[in-house]
Protein backbone atom coordinates (compact mmCIF):
# COMPACT_ATOMS: atom_id res chain seq x y z
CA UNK A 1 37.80 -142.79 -27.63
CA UNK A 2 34.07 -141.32 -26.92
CA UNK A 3 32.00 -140.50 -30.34
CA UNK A 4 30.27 -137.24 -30.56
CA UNK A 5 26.26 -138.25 -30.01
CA UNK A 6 24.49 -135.12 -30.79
CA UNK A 7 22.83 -136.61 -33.90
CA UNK A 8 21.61 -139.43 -31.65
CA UNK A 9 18.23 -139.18 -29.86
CA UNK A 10 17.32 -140.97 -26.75
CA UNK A 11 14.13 -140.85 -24.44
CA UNK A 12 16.20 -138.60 -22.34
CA UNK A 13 19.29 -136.45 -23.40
CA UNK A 14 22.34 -137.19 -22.59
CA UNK A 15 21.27 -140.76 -20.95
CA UNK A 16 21.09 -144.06 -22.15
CA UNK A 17 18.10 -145.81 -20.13
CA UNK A 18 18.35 -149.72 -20.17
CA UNK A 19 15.62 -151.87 -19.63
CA UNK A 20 16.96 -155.35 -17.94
CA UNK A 21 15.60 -158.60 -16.05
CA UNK A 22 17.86 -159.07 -12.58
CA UNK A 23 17.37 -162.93 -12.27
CA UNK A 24 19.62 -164.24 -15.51
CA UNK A 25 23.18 -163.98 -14.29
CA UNK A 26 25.93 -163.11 -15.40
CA UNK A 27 24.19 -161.21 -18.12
CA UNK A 28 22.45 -159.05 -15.45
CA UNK A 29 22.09 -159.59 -11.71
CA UNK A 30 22.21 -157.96 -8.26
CA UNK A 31 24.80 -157.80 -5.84
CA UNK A 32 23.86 -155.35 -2.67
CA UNK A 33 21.19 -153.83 -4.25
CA UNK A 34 23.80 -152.51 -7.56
CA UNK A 35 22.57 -154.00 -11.08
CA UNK A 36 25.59 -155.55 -12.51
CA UNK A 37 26.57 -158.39 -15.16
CA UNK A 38 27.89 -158.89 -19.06
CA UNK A 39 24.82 -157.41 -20.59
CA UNK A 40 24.89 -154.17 -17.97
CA UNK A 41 28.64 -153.56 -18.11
CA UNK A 42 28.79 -153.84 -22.34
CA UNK A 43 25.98 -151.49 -22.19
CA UNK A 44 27.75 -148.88 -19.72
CA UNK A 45 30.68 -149.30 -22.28
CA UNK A 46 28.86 -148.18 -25.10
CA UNK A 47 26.98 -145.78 -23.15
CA UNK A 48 30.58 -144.12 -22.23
CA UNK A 49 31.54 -144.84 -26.27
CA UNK A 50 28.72 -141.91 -26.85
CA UNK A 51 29.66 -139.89 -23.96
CA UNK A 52 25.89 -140.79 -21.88
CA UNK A 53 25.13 -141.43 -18.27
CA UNK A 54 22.79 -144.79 -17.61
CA UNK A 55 19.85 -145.25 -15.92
CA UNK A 56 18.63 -148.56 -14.94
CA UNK A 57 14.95 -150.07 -15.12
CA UNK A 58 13.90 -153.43 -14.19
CA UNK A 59 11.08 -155.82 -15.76
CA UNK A 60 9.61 -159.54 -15.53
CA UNK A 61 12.24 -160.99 -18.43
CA UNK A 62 8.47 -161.43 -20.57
CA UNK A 63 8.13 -157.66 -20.35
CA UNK A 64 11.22 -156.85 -21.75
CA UNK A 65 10.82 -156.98 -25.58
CA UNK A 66 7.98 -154.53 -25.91
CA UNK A 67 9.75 -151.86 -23.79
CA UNK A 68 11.64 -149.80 -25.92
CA UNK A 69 9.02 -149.80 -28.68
CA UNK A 70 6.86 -149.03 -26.27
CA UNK A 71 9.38 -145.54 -24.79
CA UNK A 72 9.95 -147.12 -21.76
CA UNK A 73 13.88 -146.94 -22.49
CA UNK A 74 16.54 -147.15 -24.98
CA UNK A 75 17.88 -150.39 -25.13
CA UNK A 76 16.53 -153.51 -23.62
CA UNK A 77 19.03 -156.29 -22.51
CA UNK A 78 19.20 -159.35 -20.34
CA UNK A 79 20.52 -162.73 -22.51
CA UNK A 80 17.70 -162.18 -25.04
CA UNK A 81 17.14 -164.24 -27.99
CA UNK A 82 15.96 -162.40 -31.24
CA UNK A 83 12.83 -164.60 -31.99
CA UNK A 84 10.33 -164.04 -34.89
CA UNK A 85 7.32 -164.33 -32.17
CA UNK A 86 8.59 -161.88 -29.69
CA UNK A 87 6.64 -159.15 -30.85
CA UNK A 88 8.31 -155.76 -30.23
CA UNK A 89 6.62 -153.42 -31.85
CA UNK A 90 6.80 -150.75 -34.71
CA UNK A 91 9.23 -148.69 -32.71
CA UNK A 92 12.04 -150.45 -32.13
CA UNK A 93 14.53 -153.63 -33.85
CA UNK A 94 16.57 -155.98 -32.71
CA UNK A 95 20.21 -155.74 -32.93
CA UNK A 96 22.80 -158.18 -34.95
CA UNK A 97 23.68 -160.73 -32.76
CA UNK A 98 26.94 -160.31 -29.47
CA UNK A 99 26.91 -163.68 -28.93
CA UNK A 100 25.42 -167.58 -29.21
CA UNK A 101 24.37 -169.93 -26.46
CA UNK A 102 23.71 -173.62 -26.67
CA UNK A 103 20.72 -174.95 -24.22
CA UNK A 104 21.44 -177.02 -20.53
CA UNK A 105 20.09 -178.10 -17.34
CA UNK A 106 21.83 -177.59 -14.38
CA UNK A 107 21.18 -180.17 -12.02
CA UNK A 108 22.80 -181.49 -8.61
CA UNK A 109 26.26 -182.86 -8.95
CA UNK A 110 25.71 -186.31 -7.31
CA UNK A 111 23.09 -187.21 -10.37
CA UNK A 112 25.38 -186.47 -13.20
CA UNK A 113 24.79 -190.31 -14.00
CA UNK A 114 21.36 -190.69 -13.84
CA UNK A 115 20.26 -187.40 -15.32
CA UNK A 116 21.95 -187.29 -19.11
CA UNK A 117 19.55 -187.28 -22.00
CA UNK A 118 15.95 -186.20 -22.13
CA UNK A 119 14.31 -189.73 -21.16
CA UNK A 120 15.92 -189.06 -17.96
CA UNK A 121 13.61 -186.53 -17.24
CA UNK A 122 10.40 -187.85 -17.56
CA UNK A 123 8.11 -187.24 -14.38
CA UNK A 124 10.96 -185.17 -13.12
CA UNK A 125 10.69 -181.54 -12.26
CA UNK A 126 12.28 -178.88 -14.68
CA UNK A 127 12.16 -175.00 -13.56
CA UNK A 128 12.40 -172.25 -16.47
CA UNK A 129 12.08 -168.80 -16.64
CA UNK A 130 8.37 -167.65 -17.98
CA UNK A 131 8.42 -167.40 -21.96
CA UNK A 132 11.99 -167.61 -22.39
CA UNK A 133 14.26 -169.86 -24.91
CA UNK A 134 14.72 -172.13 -21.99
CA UNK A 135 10.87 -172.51 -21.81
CA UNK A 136 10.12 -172.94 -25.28
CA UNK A 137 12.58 -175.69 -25.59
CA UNK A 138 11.82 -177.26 -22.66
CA UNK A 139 8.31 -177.54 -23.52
CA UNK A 140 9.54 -179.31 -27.17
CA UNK A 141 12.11 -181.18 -25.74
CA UNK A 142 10.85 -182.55 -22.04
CA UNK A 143 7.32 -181.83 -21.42
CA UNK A 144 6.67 -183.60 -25.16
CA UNK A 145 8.33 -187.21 -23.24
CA UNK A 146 6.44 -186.47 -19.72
CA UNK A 147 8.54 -184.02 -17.43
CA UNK A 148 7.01 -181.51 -15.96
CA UNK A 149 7.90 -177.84 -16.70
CA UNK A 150 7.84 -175.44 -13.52
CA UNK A 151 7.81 -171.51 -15.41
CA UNK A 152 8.92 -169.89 -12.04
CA UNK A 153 11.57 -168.25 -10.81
CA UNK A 154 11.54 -165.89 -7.71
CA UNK A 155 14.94 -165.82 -7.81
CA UNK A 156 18.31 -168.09 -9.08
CA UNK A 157 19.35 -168.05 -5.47
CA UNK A 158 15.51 -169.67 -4.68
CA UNK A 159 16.31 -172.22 -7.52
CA UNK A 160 19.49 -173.32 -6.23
CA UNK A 161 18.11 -173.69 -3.38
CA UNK A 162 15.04 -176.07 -4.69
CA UNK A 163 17.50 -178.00 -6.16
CA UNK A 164 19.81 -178.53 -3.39
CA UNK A 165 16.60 -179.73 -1.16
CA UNK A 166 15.80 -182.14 -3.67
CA UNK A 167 12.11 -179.97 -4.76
CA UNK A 168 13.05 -180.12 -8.47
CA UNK A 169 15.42 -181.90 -10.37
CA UNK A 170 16.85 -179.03 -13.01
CA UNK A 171 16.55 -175.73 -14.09
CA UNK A 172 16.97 -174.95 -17.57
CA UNK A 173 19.01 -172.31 -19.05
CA UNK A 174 21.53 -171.65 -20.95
CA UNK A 175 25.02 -172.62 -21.22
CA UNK A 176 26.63 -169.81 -20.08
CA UNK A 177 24.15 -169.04 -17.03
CA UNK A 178 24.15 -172.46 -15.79
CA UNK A 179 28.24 -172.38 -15.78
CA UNK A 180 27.76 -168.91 -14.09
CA UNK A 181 25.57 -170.64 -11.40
CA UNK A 182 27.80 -174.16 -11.32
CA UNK A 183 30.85 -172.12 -10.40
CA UNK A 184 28.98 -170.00 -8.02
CA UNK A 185 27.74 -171.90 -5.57
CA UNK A 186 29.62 -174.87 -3.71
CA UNK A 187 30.15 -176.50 -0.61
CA UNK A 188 32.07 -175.76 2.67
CA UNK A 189 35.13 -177.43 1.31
CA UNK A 190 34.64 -175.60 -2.18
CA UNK A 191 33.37 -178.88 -3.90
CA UNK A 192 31.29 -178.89 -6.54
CA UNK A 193 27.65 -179.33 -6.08
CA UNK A 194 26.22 -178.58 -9.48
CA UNK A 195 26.67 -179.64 -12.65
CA UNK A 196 25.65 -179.32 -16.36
CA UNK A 197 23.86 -181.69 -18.32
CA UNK A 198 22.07 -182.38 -21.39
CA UNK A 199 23.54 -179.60 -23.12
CA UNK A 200 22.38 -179.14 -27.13
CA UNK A 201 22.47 -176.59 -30.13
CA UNK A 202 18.39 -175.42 -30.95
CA UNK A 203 17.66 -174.99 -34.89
CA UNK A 204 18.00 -172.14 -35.42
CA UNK A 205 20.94 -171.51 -33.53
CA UNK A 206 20.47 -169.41 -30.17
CA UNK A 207 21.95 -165.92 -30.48
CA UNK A 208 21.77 -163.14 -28.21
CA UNK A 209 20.64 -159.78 -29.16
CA UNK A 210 20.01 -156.19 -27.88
CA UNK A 211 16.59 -154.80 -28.07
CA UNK A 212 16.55 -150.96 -29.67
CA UNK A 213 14.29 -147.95 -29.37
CA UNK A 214 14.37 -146.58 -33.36
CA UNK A 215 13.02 -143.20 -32.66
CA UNK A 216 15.88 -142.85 -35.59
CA UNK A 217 18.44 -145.24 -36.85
CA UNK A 218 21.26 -143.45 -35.34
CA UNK A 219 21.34 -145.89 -32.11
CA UNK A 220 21.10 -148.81 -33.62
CA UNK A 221 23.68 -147.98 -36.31
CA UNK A 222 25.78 -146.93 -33.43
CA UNK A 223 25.00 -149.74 -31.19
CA UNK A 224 25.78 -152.35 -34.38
CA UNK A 225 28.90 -151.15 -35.36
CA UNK A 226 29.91 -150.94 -31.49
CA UNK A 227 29.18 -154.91 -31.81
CA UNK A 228 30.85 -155.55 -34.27
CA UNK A 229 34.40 -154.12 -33.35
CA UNK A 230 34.09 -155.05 -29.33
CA UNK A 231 32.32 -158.87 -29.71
CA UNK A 232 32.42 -160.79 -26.27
């Protein structure tokens, strides 16, 4: 069933333009050039809920919370935690929450046993995504005891890759990216070659959130009541 939008107003009419970061999958990635993932698809679903085309913009994941304050789209999205010193501005709030994460390191499968708790890590190399939950906890949790953080990604592909040639030693995300990535990628014989580690609950609890453009209330009422009858 599509809801009538006419009393809703977006940057453009009739369009529902997302702002997303393309390196956090499965939330939102690229395959062949298309922008796809959880985030992307839920969003197209609500999109069609309100009878609106989508258009697409990419940003660094640090540029992301300012943007629809800011009229650079509707809706901002990419496995975004609703923190009190994201600042995103007068014009826009975050949505309730679609879903909670817990933290984790994805390291190589062959050092499940020596990499398990934080002491583990110290003088070992941890990549995280710049100003991201990952990086704030990694900074509280392992730089605190003497790892060293790495806030770089080019790309998860480039990560993987790191870690495979033995350049870092984990890459912190969250639980349900680093599953994405452990099932992703294996060996010739389909073996396992990553594996989780280390994974814990942050205080206050991780939840994801949508980032909305308030131009009026009427998306974000929409968008909250579409959470709350189509959860994850």
């Amino acid at each position: 069933m599509q809801r009538n939008s006419s009393n809703i107003t977006t940057l453009y009419p009739r369009v529902l333009t997302i702002c997303t970061y393309t390196e956090f999958a499965p939330f939102s990635y690229e395959i062949n050039g298309k922008i796809v993932g959880s985030d992307i698809n839920y969003l197209k679903s609500f999109a069609n809920y309100l009878n609106l085309d989508v258009n697409i913009i990419t940003k660094p994941f640090s540029k992301l919370w300012g943007a629809p304050g800011n009229n650079e789209c509707d809706i901002a999205a990419s496995g975004i935690m609703a923190r009190k010193d994201r600042y995103i501005g007068y014009g826009a709030q975050w949505s309730n929450s679609y879903m909670e994460v817990i933290r984790s390191l994805l390291i190589r499968y062959e050092d499940i046993n020596r990499f398990q708790i934080p002491s583990d890590f110290i003088h070992k190399k941890i990549v995280v995504t710049p100003d991201s939950t990952a990086h704030i906890d990694a900074i509280q949790r392992y730089q605190s005891i003497g790892a060293i953080i790495l806030p770089f990604v080019p790309s998860q592909d480039e990560i993987v890759n790191q870690l495979m040639d033995n350049k870092i030693d984990a890459f912190a995300e969250g639980n349900i990216s680093n599953k994405f990535l452990e099932n992703a990628y294996r060996d010739k014989n389909e073996k396992k070659i990553l594996s989780l580690t280390d994974l814990h609950v942050m205080e206050p609890k991780e939840t994801l959130n949508f980032i909305v453009r308030t131009y009026n209330n009427s998306l974000l009422d929409c968008l909250n009541k579409f959470i709350e009858i189509n959860s994850y």
